[in-house]
C-alpha atoms as a PDB file:
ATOM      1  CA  UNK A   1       9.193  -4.025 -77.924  1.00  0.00           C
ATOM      2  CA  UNK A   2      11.262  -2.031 -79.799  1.00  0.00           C
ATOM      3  CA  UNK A   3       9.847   1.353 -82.181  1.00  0.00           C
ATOM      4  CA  UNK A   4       9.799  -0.635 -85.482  1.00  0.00           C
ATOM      5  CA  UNK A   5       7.398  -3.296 -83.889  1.00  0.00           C
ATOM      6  CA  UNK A   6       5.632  -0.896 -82.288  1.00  0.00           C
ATOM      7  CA  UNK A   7       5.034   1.754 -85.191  1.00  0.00           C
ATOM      8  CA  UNK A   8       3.890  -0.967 -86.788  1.00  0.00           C
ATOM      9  CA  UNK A   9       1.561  -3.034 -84.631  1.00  0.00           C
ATOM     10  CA  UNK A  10      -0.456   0.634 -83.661  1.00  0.00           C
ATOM     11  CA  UNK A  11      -0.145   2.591 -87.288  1.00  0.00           C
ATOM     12  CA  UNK A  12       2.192   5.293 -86.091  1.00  0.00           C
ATOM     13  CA  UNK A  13       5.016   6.104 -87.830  1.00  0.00           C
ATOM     14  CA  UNK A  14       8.376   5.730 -85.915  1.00  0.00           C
ATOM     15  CA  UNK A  15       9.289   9.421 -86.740  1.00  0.00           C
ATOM     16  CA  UNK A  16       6.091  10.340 -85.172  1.00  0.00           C
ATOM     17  CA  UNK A  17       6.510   8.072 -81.986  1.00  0.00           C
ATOM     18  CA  UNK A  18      10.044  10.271 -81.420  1.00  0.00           C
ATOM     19  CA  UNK A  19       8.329  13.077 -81.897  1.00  0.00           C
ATOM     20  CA  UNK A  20       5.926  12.156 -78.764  1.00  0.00           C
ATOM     21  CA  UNK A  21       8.574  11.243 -76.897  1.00  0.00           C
ATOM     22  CA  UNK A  22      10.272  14.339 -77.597  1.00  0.00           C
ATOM     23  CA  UNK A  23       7.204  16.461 -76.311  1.00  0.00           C
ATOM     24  CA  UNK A  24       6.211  13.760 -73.379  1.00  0.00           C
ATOM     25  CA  UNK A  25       3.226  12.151 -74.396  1.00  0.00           C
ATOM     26  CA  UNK A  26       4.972   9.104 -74.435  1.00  0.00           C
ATOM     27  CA  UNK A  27       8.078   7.674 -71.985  1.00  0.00           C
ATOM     28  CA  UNK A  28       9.291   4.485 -72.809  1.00  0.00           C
ATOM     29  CA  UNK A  29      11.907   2.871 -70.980  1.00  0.00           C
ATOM     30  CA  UNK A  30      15.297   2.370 -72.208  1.00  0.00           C
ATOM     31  CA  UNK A  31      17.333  -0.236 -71.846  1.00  0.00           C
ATOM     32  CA  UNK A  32      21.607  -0.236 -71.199  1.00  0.00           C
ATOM     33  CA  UNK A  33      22.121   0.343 -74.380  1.00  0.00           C
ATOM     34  CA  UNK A  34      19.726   3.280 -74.985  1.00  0.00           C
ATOM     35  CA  UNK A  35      17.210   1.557 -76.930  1.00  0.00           C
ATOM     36  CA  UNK A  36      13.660   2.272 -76.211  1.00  0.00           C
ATOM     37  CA  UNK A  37      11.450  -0.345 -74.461  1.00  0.00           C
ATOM     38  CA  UNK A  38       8.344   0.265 -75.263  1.00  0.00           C
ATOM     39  CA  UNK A  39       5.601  -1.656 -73.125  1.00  0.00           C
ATOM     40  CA  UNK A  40       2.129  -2.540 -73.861  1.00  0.00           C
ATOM     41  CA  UNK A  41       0.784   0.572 -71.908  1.00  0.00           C
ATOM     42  CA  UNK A  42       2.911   2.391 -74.117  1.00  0.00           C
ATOM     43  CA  UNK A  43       1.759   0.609 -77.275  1.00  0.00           C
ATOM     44  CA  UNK A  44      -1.735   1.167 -76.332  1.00  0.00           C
ATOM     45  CA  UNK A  45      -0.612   5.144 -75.793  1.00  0.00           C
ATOM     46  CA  UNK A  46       0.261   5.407 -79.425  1.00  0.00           C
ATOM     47  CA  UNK A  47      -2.634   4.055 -81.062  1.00  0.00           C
ATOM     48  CA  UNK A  48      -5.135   5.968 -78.698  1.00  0.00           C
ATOM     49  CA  UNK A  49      -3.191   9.372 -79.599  1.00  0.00           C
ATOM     50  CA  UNK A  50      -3.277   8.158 -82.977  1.00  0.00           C
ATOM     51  CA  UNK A  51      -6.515   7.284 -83.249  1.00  0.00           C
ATOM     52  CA  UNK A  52      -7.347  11.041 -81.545  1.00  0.00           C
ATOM     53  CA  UNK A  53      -4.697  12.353 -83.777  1.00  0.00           C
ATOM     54  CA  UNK A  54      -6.969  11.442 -87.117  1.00  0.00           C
ATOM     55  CA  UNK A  55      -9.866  12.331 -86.146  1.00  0.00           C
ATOM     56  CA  UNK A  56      -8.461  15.863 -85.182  1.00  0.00           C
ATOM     57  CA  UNK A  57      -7.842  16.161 -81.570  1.00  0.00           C
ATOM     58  CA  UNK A  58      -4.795  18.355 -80.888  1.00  0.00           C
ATOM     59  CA  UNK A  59      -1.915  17.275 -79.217  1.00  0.00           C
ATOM     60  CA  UNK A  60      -3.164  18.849 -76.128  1.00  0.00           C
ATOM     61  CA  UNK A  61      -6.330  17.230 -76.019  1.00  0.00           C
ATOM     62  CA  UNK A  62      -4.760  13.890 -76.594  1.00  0.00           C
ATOM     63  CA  UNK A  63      -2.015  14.863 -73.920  1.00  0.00           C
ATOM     64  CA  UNK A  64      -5.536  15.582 -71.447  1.00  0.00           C
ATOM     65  CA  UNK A  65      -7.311  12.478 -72.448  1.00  0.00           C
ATOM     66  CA  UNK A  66      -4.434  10.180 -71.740  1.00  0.00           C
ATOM     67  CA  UNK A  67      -4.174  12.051 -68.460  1.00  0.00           C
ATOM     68  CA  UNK A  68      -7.859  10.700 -67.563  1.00  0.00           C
ATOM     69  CA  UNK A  69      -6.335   7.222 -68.031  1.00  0.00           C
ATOM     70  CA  UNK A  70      -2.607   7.787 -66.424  1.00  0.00           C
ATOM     71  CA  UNK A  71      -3.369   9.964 -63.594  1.00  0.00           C
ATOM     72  CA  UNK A  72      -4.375   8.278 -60.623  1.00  0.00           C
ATOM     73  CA  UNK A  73      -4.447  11.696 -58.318  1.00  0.00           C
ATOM     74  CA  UNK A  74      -7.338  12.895 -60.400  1.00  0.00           C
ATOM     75  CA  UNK A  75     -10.883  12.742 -58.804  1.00  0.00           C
ATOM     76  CA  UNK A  76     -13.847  10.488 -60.321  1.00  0.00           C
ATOM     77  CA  UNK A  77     -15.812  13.319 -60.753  1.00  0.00           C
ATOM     78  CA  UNK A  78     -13.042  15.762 -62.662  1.00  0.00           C
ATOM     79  CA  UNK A  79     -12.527  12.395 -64.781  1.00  0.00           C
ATOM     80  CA  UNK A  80     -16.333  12.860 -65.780  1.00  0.00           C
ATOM     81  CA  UNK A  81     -16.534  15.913 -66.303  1.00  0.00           C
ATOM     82  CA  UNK A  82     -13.059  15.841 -68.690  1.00  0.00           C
ATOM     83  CA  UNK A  83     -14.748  12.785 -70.252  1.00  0.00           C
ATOM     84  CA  UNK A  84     -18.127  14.599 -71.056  1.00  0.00           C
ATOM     85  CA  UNK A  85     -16.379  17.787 -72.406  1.00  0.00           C
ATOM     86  CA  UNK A  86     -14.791  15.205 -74.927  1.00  0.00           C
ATOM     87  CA  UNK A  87     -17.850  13.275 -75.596  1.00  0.00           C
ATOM     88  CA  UNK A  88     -19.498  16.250 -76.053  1.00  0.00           C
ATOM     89  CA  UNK A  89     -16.490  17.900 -78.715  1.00  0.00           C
ATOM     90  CA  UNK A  90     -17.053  14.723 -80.547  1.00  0.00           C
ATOM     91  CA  UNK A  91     -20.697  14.732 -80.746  1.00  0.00           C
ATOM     92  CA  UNK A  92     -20.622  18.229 -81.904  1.00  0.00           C
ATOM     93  CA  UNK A  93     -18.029  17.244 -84.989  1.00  0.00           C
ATOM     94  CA  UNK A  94     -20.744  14.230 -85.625  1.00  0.00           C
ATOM     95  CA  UNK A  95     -23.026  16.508 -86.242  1.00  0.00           C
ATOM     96  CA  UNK A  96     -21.053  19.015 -88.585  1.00  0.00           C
ATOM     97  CA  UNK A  97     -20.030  15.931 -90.628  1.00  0.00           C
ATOM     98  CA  UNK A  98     -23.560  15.053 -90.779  1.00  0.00           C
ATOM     99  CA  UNK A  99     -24.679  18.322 -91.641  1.00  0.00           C
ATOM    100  CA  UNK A 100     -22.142  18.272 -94.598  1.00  0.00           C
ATOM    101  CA  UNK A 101     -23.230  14.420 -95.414  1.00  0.00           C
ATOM    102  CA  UNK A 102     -26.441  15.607 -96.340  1.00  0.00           C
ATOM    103  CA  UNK A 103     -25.702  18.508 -98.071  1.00  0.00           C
ATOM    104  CA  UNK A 104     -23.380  16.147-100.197  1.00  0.00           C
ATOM    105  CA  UNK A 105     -26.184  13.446-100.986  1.00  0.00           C
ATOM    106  CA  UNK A 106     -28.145  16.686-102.228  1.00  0.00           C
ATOM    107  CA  UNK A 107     -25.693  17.657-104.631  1.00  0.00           C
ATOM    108  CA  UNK A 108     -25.734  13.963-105.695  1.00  0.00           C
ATOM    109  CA  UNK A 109     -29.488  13.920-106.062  1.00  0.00           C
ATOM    110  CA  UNK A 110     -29.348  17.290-108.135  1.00  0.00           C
ATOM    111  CA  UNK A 111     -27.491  15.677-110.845  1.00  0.00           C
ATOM    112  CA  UNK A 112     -27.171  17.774-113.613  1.00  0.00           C
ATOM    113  CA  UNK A 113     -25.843  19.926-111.434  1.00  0.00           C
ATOM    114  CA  UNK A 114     -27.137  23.382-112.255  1.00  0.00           C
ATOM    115  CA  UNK A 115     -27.542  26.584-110.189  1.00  0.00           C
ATOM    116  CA  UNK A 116     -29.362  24.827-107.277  1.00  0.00           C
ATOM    117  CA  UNK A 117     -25.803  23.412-106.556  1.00  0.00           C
ATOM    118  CA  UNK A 118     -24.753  27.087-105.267  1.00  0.00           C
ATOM    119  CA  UNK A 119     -27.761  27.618-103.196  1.00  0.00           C
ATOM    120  CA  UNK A 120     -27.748  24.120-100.986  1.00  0.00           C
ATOM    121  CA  UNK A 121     -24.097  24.876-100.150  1.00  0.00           C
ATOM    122  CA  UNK A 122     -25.179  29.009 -99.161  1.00  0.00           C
ATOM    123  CA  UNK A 123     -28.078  27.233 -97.527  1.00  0.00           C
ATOM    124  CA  UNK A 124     -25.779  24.863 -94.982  1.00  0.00           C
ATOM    125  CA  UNK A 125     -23.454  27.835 -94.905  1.00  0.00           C
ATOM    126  CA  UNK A 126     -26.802  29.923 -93.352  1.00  0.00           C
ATOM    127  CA  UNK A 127     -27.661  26.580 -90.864  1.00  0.00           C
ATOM    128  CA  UNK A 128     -24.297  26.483 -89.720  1.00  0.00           C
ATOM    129  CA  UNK A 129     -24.090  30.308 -89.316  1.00  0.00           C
ATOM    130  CA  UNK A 130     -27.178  30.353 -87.315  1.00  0.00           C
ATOM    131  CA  UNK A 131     -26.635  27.418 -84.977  1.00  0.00           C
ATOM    132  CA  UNK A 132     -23.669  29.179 -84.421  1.00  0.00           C
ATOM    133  CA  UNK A 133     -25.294  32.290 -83.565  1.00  0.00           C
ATOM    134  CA  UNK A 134     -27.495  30.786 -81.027  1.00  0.00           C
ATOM    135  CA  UNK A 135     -24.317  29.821 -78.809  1.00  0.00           C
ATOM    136  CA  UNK A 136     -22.479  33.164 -79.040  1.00  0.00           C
ATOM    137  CA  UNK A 137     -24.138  36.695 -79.370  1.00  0.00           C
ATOM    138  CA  UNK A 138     -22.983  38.251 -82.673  1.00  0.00           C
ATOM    139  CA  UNK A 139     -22.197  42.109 -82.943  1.00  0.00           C
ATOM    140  CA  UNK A 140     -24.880  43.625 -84.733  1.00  0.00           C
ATOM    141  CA  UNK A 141     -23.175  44.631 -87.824  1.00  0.00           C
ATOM    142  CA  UNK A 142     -21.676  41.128 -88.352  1.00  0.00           C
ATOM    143  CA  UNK A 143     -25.392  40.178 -88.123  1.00  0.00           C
ATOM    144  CA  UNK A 144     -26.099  42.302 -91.417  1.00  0.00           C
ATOM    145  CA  UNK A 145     -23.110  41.564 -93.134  1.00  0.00           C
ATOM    146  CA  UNK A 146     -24.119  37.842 -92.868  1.00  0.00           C
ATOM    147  CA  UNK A 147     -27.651  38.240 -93.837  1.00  0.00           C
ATOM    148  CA  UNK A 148     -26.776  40.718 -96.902  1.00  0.00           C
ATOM    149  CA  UNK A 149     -24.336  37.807 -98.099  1.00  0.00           C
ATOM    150  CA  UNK A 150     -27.015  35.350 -97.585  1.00  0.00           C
ATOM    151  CA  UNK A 151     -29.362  37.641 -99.262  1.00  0.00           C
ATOM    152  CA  UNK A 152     -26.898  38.475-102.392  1.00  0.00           C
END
């Protein structure tokens, strides 16, 4: 298959695929007159790091997770534990998007908006900040600059 087909049977445009085979996430063959050869696998590849690509994954964690699925040299269990990490990452953006979801639908409900708008959106702001606090100790100060800009 040649880049054109490809780009446009997995949704990646053909500047992009280059650009992937430039840094090595991709290798497709080429044939004796230079052109690329891409293969299914390869096909398959691009959508994947696409797919990872727009939901925010950086190059480096797509480059990781199509390790777990190229690299035969890597033990079961490191697979899981890669896997989990990622499972877990996404699971934790769920849950921001959801957070944000609801605060949305609130604004929504509030129509006319009015000054209750600025408070649900200092109120997720104050969620987020503490859920965030929970998983990493925060310097004292930063604690009272927070809570005086919650407070104000």
């Amino acid at each position: 298959m040649n880049i054109g087909d490809v780009s446009e049977r997995c949704g990646v445009p053909t500047k992009t695929i280059r650009y992937y085979e430039e840094i090595g996430l991709v290798t497709p063959a080429r044939d004796n007159s230079g052109y690329r050869q891409f293969s299914q696998r390869d096909m398959y590849s691009l959508a994947f790091v696409g797919r990872a690509r727009s939901v925010g994954f950086s190059i480096e964690a797509c480059r990781t997770l199509l390790a777990l699925y190229e690299k035969r040299g890597l033990a079961v269990p490191d697979k899981r534990a890669i896997a989990l990490d990622f499972i877990s990452q996404i699971d934790q953006k769920l849950a921001e998007l959801d957070a944000l979801t609801k605060v949305l639908r609130a604004l929504l409900d509030s129509v006319p908006f009015d000054q209750r708008v600025e408070y649900l959106l200092v109120d997720d702001l104050g969620l987020r900040r503490e859920a965030e606090r929970q998983k990493q100790p925060m310097h004292p100060r930063s604690q009272e600059r927070d809570q005086f800009a919650l407070e104000n």
